[in-house]
C-alpha atoms as a PDB file:
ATOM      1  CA  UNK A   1      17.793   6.190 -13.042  1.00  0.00           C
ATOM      2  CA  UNK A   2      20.505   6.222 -10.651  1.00  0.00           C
ATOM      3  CA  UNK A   3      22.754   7.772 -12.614  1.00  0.00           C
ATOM      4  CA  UNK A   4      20.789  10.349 -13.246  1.00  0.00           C
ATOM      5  CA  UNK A   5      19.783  11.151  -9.249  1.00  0.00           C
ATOM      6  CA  UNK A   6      23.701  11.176  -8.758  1.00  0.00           C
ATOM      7  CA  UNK A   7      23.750  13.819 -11.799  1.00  0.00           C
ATOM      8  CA  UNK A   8      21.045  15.668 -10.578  1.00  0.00           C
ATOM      9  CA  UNK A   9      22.364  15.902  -6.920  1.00  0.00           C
ATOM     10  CA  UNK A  10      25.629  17.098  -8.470  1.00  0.00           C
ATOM     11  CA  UNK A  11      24.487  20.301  -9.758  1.00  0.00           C
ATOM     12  CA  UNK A  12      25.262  23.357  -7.390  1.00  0.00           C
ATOM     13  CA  UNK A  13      21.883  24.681  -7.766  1.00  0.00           C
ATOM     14  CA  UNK A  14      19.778  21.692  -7.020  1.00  0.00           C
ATOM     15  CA  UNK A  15      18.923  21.138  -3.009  1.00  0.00           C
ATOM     16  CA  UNK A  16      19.965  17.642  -2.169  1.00  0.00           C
ATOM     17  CA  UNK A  17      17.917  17.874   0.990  1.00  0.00           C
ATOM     18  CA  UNK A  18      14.742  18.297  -2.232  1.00  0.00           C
ATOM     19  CA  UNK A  19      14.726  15.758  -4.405  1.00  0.00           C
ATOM     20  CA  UNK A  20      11.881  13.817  -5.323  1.00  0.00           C
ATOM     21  CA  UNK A  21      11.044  10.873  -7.719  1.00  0.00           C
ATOM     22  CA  UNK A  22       7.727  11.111  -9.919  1.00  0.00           C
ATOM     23  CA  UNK A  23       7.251   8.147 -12.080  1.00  0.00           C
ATOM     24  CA  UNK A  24       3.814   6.996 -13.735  1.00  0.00           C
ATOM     25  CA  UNK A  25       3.112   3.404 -15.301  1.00  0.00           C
ATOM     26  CA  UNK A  26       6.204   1.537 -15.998  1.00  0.00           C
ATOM     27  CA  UNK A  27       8.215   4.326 -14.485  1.00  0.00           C
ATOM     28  CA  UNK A  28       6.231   4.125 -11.235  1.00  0.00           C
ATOM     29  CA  UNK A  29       7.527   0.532 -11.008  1.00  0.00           C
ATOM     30  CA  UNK A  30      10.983   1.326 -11.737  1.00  0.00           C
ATOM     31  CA  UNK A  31      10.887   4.768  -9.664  1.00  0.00           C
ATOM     32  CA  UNK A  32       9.751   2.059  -6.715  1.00  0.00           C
ATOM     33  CA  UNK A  33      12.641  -0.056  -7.259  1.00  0.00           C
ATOM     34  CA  UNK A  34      15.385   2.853  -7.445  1.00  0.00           C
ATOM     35  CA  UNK A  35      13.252   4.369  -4.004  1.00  0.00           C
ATOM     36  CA  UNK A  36      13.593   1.208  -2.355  1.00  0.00           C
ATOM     37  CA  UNK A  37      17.376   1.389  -2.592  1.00  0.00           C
ATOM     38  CA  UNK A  38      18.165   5.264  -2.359  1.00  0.00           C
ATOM     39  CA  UNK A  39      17.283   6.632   1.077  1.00  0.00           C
ATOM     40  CA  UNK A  40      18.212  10.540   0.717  1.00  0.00           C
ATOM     41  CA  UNK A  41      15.090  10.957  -1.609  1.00  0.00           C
ATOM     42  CA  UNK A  42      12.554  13.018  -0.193  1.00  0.00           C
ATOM     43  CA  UNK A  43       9.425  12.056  -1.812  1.00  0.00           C
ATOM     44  CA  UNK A  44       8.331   9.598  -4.050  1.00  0.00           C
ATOM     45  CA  UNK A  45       5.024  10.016  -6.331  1.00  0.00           C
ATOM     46  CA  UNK A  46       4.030   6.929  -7.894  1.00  0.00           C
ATOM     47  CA  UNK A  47       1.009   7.207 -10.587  1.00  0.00           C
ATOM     48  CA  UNK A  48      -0.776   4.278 -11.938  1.00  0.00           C
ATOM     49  CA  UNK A  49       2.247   1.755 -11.795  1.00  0.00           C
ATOM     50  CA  UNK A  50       2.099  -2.114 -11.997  1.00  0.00           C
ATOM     51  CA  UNK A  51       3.385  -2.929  -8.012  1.00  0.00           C
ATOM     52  CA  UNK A  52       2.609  -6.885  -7.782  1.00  0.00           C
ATOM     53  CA  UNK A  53       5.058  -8.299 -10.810  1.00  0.00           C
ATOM     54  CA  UNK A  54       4.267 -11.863  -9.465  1.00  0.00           C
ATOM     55  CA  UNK A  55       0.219 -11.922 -10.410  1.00  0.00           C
ATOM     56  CA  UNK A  56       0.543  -9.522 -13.640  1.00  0.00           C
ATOM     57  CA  UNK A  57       3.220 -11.528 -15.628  1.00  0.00           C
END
């Protein structure tokens, strides 16, 4: 997924200052994980996502 924000920002008509994550079940885990580490998103929508690893495996 981070390879694909770094492709994303790289595209001249995409607005850096814009981008948001949107990720639903297993992507609203892994859309948590990649948010925790990348700063310059500006939203994150998480949908129905598994958040406490721990106590559901």
């Amino acid at each position: 997924m981070h390879a694909v924000l770094l492709y994303l920002r790289s595209i001249p008509n995409v607005d850096r200052e814009k981008v948001v994550l949107y990720g639903v079940s297993r992507g609203a885990t892994a859309s948590a994980m990649v948010a925790a580490e990348d700063s310059d998103l500006r939203a994150v929508v998480l949908v129905a996502g598994i958040y406490d690893l721990a106590a559901t495996y």
